[in-house]
C-alpha atoms as a PDB file:
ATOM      1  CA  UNK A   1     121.933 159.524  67.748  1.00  0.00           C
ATOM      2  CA  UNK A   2     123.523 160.143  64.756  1.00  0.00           C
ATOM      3  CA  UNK A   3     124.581 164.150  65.031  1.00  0.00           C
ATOM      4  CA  UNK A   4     126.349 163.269  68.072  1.00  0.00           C
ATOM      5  CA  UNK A   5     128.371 161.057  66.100  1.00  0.00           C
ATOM      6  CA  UNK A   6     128.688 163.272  63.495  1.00  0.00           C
ATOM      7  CA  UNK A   7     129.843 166.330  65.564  1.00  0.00           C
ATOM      8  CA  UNK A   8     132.540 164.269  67.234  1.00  0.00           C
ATOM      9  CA  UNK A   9     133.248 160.924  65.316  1.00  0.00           C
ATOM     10  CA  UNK A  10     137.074 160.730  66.175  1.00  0.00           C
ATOM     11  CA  UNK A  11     137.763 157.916  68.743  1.00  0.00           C
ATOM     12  CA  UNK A  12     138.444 159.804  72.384  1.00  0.00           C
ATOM     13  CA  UNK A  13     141.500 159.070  74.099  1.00  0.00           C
ATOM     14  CA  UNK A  14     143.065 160.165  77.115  1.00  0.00           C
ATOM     15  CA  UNK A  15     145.254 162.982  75.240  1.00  0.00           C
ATOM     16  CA  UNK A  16     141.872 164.305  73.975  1.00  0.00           C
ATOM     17  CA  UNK A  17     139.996 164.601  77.140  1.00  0.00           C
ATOM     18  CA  UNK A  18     142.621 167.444  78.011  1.00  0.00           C
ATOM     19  CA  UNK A  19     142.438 169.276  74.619  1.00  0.00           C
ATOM     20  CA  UNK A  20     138.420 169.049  74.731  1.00  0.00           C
ATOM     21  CA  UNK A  21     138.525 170.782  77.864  1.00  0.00           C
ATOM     22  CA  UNK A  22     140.939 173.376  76.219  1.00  0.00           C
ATOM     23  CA  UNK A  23     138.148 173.722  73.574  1.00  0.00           C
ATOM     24  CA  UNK A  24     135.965 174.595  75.383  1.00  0.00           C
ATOM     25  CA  UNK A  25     134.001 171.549  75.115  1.00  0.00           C
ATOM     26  CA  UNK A  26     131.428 169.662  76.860  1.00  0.00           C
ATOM     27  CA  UNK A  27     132.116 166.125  77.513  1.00  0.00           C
ATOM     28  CA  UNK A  28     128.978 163.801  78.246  1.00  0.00           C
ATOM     29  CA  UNK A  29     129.992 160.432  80.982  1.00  0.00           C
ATOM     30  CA  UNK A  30     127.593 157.717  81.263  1.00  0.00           C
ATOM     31  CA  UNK A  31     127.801 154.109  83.372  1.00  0.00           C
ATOM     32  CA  UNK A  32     127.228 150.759  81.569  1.00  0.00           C
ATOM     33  CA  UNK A  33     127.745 147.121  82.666  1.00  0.00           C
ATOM     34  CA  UNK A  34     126.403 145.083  79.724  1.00  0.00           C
ATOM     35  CA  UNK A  35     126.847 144.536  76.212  1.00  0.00           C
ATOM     36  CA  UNK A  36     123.813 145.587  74.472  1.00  0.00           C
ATOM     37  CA  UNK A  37     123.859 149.089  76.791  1.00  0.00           C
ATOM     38  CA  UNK A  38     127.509 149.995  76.038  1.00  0.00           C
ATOM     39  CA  UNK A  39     126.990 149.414  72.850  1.00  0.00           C
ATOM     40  CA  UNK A  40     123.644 151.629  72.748  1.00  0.00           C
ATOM     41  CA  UNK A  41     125.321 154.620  74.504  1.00  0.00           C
ATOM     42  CA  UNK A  42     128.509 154.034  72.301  1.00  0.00           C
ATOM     43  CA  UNK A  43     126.056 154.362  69.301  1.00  0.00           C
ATOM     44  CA  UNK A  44     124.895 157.486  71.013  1.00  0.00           C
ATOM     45  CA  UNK A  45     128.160 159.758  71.046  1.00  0.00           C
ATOM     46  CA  UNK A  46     129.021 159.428  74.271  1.00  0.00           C
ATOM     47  CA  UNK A  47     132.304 160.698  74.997  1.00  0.00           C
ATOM     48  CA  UNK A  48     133.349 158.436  78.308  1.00  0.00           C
ATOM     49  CA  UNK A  49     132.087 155.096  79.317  1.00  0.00           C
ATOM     50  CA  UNK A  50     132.331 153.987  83.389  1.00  0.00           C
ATOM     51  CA  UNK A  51     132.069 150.515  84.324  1.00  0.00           C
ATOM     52  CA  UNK A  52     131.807 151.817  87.653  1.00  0.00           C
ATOM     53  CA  UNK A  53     131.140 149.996  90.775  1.00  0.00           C
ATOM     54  CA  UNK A  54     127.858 151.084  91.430  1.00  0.00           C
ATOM     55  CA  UNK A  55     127.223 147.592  89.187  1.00  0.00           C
ATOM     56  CA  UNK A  56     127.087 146.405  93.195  1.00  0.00           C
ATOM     57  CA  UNK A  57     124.193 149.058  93.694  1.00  0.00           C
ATOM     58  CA  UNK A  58     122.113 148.756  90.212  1.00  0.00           C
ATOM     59  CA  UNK A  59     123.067 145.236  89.092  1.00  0.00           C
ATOM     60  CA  UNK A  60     124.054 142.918  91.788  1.00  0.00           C
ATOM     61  CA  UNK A  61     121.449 143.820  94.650  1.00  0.00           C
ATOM     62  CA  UNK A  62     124.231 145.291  96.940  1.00  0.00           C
ATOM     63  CA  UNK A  63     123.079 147.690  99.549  1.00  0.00           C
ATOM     64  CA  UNK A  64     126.217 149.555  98.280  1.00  0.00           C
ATOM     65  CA  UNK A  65     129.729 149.304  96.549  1.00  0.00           C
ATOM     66  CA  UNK A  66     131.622 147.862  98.720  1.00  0.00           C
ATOM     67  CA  UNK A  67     130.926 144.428  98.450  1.00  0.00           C
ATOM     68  CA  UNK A  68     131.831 144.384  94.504  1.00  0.00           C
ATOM     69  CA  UNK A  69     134.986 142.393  93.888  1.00  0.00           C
ATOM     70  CA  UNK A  70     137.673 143.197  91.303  1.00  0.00           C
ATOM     71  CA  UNK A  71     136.844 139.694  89.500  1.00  0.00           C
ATOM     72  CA  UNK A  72     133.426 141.090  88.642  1.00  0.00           C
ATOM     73  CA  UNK A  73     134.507 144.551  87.923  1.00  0.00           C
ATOM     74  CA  UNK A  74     136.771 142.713  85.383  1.00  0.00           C
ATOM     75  CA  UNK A  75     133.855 140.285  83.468  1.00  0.00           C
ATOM     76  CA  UNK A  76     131.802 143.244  83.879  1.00  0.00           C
ATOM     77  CA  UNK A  77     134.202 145.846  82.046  1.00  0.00           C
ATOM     78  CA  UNK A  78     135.358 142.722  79.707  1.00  0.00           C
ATOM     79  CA  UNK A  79     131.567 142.804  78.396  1.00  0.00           C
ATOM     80  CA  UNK A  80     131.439 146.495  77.911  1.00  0.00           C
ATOM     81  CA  UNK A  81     134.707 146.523  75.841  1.00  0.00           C
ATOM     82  CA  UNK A  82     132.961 144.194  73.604  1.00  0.00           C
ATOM     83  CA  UNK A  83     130.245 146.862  73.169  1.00  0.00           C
ATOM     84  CA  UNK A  84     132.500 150.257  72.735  1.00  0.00           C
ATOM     85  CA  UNK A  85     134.165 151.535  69.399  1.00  0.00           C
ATOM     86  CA  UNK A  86     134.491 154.914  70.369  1.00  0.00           C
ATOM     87  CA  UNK A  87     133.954 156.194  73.776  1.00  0.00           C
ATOM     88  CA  UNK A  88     136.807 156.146  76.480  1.00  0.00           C
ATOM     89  CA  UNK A  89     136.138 153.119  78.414  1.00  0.00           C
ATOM     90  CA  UNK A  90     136.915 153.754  82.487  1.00  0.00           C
ATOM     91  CA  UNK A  91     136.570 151.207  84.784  1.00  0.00           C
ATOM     92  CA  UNK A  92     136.508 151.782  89.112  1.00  0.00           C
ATOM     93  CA  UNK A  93     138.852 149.841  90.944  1.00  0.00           C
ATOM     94  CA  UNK A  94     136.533 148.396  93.654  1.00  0.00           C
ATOM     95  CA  UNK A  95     137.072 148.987  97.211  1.00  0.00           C
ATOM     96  CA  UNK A  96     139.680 146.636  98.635  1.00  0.00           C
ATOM     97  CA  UNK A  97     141.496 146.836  95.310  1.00  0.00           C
ATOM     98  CA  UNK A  98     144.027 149.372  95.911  1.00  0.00           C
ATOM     99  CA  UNK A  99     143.992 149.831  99.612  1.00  0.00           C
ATOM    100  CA  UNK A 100     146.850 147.268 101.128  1.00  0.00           C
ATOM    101  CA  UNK A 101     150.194 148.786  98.752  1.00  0.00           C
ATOM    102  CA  UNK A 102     151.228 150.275  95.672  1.00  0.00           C
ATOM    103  CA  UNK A 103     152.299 146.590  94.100  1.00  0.00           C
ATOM    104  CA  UNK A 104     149.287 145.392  94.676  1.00  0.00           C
ATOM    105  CA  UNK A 105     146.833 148.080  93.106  1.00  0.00           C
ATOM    106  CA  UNK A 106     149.082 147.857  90.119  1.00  0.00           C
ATOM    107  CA  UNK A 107     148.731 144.737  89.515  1.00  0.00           C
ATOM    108  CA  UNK A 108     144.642 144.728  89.918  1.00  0.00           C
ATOM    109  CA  UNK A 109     144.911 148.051  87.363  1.00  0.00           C
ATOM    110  CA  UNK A 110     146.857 145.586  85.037  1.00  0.00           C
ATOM    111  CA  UNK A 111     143.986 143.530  85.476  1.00  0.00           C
ATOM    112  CA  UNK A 112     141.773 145.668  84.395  1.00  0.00           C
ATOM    113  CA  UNK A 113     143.899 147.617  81.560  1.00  0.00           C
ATOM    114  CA  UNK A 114     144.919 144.102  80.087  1.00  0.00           C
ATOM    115  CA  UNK A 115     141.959 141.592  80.704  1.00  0.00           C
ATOM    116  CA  UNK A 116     139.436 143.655  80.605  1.00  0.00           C
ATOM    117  CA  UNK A 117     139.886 146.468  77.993  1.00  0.00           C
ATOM    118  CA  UNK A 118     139.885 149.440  79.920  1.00  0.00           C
ATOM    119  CA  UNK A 119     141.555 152.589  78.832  1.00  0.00           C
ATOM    120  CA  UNK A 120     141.780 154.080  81.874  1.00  0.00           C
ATOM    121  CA  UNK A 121     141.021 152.940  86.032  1.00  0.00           C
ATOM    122  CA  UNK A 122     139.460 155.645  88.706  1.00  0.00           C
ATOM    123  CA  UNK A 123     139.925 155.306  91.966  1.00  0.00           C
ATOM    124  CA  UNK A 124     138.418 157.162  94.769  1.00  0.00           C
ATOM    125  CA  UNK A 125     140.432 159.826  97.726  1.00  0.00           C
ATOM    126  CA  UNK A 126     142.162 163.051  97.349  1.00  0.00           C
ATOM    127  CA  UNK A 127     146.005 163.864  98.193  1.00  0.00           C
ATOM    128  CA  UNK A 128     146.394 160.703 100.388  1.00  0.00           C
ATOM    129  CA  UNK A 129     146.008 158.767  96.868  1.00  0.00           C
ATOM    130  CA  UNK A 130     148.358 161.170  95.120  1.00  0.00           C
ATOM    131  CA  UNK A 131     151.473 158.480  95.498  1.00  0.00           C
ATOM    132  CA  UNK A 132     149.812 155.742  93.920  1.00  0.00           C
ATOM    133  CA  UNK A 133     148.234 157.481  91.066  1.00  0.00           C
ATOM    134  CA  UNK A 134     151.411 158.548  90.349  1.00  0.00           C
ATOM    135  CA  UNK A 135     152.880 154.827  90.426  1.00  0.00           C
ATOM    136  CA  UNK A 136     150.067 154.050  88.171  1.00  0.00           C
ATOM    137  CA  UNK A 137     150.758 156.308  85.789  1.00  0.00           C
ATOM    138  CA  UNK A 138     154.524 155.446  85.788  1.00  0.00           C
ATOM    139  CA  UNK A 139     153.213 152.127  84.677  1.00  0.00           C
ATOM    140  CA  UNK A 140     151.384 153.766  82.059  1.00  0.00           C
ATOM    141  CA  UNK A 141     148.098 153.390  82.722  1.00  0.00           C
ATOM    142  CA  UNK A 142     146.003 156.303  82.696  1.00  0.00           C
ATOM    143  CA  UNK A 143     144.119 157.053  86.099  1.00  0.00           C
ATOM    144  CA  UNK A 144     140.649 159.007  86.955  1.00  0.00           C
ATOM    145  CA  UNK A 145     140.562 160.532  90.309  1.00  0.00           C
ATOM    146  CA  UNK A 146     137.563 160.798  92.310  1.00  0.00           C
ATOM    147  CA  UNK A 147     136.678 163.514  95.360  1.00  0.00           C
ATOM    148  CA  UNK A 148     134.337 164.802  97.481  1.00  0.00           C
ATOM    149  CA  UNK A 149     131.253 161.666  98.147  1.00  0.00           C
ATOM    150  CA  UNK A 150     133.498 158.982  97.938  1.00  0.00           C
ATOM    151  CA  UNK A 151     130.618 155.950  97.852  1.00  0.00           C
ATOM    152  CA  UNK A 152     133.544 153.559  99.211  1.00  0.00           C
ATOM    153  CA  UNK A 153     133.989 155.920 102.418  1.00  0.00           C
ATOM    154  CA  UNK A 154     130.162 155.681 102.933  1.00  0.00           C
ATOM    155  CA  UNK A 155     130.704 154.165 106.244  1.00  0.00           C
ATOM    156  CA  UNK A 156     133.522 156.595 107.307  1.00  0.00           C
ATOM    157  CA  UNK A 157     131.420 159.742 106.162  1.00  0.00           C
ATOM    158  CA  UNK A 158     127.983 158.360 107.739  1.00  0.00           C
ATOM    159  CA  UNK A 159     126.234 158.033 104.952  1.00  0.00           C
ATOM    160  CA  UNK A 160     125.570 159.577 100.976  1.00  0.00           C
ATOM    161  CA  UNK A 161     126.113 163.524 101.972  1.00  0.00           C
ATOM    162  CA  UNK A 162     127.143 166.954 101.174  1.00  0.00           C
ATOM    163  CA  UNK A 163     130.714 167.405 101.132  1.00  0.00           C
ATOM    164  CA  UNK A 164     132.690 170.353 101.160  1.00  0.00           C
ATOM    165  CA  UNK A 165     130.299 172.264 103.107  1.00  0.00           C
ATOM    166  CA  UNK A 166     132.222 174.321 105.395  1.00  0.00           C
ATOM    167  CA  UNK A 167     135.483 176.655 104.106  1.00  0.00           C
ATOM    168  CA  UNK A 168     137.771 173.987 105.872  1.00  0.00           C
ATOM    169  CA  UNK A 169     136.076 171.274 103.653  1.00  0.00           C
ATOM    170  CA  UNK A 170     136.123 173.595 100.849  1.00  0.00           C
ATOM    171  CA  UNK A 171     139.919 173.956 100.930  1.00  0.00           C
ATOM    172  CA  UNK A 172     140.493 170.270 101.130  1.00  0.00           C
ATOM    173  CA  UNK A 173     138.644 169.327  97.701  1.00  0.00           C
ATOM    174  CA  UNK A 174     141.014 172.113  96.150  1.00  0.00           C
ATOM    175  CA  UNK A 175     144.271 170.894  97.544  1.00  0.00           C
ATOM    176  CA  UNK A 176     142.801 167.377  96.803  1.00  0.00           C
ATOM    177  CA  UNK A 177     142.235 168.354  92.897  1.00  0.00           C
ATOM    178  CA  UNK A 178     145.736 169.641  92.937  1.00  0.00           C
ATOM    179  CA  UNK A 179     147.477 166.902  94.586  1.00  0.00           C
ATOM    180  CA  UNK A 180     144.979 164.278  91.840  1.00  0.00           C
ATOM    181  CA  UNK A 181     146.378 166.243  88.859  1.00  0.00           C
ATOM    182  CA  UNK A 182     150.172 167.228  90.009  1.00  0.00           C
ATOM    183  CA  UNK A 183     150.414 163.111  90.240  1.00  0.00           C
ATOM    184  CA  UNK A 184     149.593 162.608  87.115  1.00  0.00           C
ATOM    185  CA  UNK A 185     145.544 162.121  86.793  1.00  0.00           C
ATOM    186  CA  UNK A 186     144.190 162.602  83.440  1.00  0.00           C
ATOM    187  CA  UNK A 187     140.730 163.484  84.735  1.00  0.00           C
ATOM    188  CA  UNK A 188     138.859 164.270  88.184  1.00  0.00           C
ATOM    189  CA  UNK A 189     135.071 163.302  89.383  1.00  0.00           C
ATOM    190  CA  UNK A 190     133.390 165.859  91.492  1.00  0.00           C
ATOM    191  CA  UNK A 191     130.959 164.138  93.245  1.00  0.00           C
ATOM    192  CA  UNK A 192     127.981 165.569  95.636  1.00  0.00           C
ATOM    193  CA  UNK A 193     129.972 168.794  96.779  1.00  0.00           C
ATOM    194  CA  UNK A 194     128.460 172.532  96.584  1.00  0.00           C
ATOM    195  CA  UNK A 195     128.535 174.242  93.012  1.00  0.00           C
ATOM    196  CA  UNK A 196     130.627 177.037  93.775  1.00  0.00           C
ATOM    197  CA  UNK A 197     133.416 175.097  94.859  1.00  0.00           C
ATOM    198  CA  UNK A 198     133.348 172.637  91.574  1.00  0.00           C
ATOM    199  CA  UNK A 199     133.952 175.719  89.747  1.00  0.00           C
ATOM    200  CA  UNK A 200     136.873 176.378  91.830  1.00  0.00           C
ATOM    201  CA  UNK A 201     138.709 173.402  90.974  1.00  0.00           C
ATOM    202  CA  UNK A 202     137.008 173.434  87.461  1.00  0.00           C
ATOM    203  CA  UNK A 203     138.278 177.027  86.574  1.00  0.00           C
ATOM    204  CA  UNK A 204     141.727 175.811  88.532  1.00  0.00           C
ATOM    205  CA  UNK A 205     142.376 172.661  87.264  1.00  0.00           C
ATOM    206  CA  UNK A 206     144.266 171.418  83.385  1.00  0.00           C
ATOM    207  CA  UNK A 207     142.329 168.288  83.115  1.00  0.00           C
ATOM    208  CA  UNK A 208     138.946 167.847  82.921  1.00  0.00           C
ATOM    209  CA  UNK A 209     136.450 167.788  85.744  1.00  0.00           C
ATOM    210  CA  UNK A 210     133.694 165.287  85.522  1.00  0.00           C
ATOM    211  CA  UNK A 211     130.288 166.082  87.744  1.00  0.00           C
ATOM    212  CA  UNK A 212     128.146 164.286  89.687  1.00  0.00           C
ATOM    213  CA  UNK A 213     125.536 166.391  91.928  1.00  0.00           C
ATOM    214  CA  UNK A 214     128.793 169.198  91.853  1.00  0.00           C
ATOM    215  CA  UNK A 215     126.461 171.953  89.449  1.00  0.00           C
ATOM    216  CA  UNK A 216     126.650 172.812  85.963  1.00  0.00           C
ATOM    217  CA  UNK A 217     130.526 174.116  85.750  1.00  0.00           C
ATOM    218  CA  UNK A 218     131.793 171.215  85.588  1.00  0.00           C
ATOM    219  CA  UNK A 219     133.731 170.248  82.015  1.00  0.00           C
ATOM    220  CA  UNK A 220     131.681 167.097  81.861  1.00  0.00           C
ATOM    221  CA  UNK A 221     128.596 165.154  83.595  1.00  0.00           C
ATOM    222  CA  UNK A 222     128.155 161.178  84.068  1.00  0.00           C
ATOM    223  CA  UNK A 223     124.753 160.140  85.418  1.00  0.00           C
ATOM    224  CA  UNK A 224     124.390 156.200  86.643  1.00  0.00           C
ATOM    225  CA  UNK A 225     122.192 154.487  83.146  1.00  0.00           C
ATOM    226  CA  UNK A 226     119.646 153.176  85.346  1.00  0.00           C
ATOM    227  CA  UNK A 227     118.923 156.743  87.170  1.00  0.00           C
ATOM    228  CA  UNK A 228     119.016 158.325  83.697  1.00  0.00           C
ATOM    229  CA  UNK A 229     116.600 155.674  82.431  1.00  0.00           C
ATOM    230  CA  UNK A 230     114.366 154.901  85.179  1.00  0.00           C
ATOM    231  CA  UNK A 231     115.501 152.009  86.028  1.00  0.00           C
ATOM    232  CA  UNK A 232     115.998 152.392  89.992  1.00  0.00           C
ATOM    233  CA  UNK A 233     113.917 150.791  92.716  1.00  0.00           C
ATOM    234  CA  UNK A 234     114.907 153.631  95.515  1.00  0.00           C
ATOM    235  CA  UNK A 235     114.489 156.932  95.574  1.00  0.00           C
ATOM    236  CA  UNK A 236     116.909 159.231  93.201  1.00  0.00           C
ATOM    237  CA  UNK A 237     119.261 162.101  94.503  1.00  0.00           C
ATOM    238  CA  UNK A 238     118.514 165.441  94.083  1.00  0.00           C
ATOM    239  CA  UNK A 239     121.059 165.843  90.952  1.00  0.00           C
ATOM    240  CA  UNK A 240     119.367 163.017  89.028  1.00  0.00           C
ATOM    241  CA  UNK A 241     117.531 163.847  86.085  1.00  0.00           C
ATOM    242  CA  UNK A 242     114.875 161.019  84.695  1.00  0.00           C
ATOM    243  CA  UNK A 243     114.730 160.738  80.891  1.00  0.00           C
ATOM    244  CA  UNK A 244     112.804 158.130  81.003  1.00  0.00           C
ATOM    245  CA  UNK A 245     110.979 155.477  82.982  1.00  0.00           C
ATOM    246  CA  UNK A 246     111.598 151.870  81.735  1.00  0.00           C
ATOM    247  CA  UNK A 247     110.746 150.492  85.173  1.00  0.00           C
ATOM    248  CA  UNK A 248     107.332 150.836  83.740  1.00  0.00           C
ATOM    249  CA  UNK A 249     107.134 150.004  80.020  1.00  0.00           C
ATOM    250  CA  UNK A 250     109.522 146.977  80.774  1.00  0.00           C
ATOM    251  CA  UNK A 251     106.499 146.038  83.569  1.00  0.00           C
ATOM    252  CA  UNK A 252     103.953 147.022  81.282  1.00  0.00           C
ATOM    253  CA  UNK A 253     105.313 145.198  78.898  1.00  0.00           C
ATOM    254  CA  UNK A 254     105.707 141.948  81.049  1.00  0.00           C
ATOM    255  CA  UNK A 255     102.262 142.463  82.149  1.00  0.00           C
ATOM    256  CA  UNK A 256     100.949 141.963  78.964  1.00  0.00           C
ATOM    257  CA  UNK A 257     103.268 139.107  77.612  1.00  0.00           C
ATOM    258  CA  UNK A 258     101.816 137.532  81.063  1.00  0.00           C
ATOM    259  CA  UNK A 259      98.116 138.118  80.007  1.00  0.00           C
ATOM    260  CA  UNK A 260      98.371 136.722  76.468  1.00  0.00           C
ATOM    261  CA  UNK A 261     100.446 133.646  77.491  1.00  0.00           C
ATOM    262  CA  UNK A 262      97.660 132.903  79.834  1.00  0.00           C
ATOM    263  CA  UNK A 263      94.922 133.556  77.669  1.00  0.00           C
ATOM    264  CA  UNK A 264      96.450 131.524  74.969  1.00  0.00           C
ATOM    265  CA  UNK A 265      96.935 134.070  72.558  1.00  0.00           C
ATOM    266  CA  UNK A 266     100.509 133.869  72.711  1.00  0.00           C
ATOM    267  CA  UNK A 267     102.090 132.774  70.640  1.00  0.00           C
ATOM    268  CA  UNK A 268     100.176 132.858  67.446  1.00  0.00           C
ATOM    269  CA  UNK A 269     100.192 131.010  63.938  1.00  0.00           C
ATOM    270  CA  UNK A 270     102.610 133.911  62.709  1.00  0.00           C
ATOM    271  CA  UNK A 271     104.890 133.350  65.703  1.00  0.00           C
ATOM    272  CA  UNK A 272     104.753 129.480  65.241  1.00  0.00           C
ATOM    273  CA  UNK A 273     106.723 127.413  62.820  1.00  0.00           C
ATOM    274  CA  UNK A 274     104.584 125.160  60.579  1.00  0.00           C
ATOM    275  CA  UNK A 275     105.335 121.401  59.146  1.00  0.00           C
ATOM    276  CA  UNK A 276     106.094 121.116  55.954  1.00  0.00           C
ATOM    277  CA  UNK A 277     103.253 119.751  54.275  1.00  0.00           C
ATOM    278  CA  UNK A 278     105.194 116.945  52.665  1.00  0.00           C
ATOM    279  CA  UNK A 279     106.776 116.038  56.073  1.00  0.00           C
ATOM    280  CA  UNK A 280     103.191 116.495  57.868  1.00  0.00           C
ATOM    281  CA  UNK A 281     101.688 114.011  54.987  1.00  0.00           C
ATOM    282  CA  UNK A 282     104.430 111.389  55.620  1.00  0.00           C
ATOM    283  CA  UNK A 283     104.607 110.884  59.474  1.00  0.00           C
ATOM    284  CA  UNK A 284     100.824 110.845  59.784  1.00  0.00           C
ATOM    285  CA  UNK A 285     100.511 107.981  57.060  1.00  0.00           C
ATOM    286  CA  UNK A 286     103.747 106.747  58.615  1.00  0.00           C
ATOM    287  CA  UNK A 287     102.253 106.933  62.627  1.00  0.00           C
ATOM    288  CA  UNK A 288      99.025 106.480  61.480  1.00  0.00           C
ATOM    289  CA  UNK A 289      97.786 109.534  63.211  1.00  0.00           C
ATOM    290  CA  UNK A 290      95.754 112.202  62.241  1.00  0.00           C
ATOM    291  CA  UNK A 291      97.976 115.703  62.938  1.00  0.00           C
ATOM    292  CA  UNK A 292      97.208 118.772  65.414  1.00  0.00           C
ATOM    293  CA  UNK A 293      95.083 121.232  63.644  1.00  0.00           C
ATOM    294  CA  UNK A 294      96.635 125.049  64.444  1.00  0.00           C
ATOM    295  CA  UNK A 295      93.871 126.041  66.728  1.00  0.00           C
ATOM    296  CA  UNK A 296      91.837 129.348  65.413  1.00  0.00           C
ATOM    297  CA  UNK A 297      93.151 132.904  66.407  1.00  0.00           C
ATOM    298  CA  UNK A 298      91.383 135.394  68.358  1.00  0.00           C
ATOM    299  CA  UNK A 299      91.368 138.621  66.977  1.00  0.00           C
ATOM    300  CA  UNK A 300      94.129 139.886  69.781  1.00  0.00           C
ATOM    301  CA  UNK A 301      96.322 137.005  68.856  1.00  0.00           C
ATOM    302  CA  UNK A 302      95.983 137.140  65.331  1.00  0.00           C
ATOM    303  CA  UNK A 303      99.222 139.752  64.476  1.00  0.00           C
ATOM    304  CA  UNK A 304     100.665 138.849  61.247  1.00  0.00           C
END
């Protein structure tokens, strides 16, 4: 934890995304929804912070994003802010958000920017979104772009796939990277398209590209917390990596507070707050009752 923050304390910003990826320099993206994660990943030295709206996949018990509404994308990104100091906090406009007119969208991005905390919005297409990210950004607020498996689209693309696949494809994403960062976008997610062609827009593009199953050459990677941590009840994609697997120390855990609380061994004396004696001598003389005994500990329950 703490030679991440040591290697780059200095709060990021939107300005600094562009001159880390003119350093040369690896930025690290990760999701968070909650308090006590933001603040756990902010502690880590993460560079960028997405309250993204898979919260409808990993949170809510949505089948995908699409159901999330822009009031909980705004209490959820309102509880991250709480939890960041130093990370850039992004937040996803949900779907529905920014799809019926320029005046609109601006006003749910003000929503977000103002109520919530965010430092930045991302919104999913390619060129077609190029006008409004521009109109966002004349209202000064700073806007991620987001290409190739667009999770909002999942119905229009059949499903979580491959894009950019075929040269046609190919030459879309790039014009769609140009047309993202000629309107003003400060950053671009690559998400689920072939390697070769995120190095493409990587090597082509002045802001920073941010990766998500789109290969190693991109300037930065975000992974979803709960696929990082094991967290996930279905199976991961391909590009996930699993750090860890909480899903079973948090059930093993569980397990076990189960087992004690049923063989009354939790909670013990130590975890138990005690009558003071004078108080315990003075409402049994005063009741005229004789006071529970603390039963005796098993050697399991005894911990203190």
């Amino acid at each position: 934890m703490a030679y991440l923050k040591q290697q780059r304390p200095e709060k990021v910003t939107v300005p600094s995304l562009r001159a880390s990826k003119e350093r040369g320099e690896r930025l690290v993206c990760l999701t968070a929804y909650d308090y006590p994660t933001a603040r756990i990943i902010d502690e880590a030295g993460i560079d960028i912070i997405l309250v993204g709206d898979s919260l409808g996949n990993v949170v809510l018990g949505y089948d995908n994003t699409i159901p999330v509404t822009l009031d909980e994308m705004v209490n959820a990104t309102r509880t991250v802010r709480r939890g960041v100091a130093r990370a850039l906090l992004v937040a996803d406009m949900p779907y529905g958000s920014y799809h019926t007119g320029a005046d609109v969208a601006v006003g749910n991005a003000l929503r977000l920017i103002k109520e919530a905390g965010a430092e930045a919005v991302k919104l999913e297409g390619g060129a077609r979104r190029a006008p409004l990210i521009k109109r966002l950004v004349d209202e000064e607020i700073p806007v991620v772009g987001h290409i190739g498996l667009t999770p909002q689209s999942v119905h229009k693309l059949g499903g979580f796939r491959l894009q950019g696949k075929t040269t046609q494809a190919a030459r879309t994403l790039l014009d769609d990277a140009r047309a993202l960062e000629d309107a003003g976008a400060c950053a671009i997610v690559l998400e689920v398209v072939p390697r070769e062609i995120a190095q493409l827009v990587t090597e082509r593009a002045s802001v920073p590209t941010i990766g998500i199953g789109a290969g190693a050459g991109c300037d930065a990677q975000v992974l979803v917390i709960h696929d990082l941590l094991g967290l996930m009840f279905d199976k991961s994609f391909r590009h996930v990596r699993q750090y860890a697997n909480l899903r079973e120390s948090v059930t093993d855990a569980i397990s076990r507070f189960a087992e004690d609380v049923r063989a009354g061994v939790f909670p013990s004396e130590a975890e138990s707050y005690k009558l003071p004696d004078a108080a315990a001598t003075e409402m049994a003389t005063e009741l005229d009752v004789e006071l529970p005994t603390t039963p005796a500990l098993t050697e399991k329950g005894d911990k203190g």
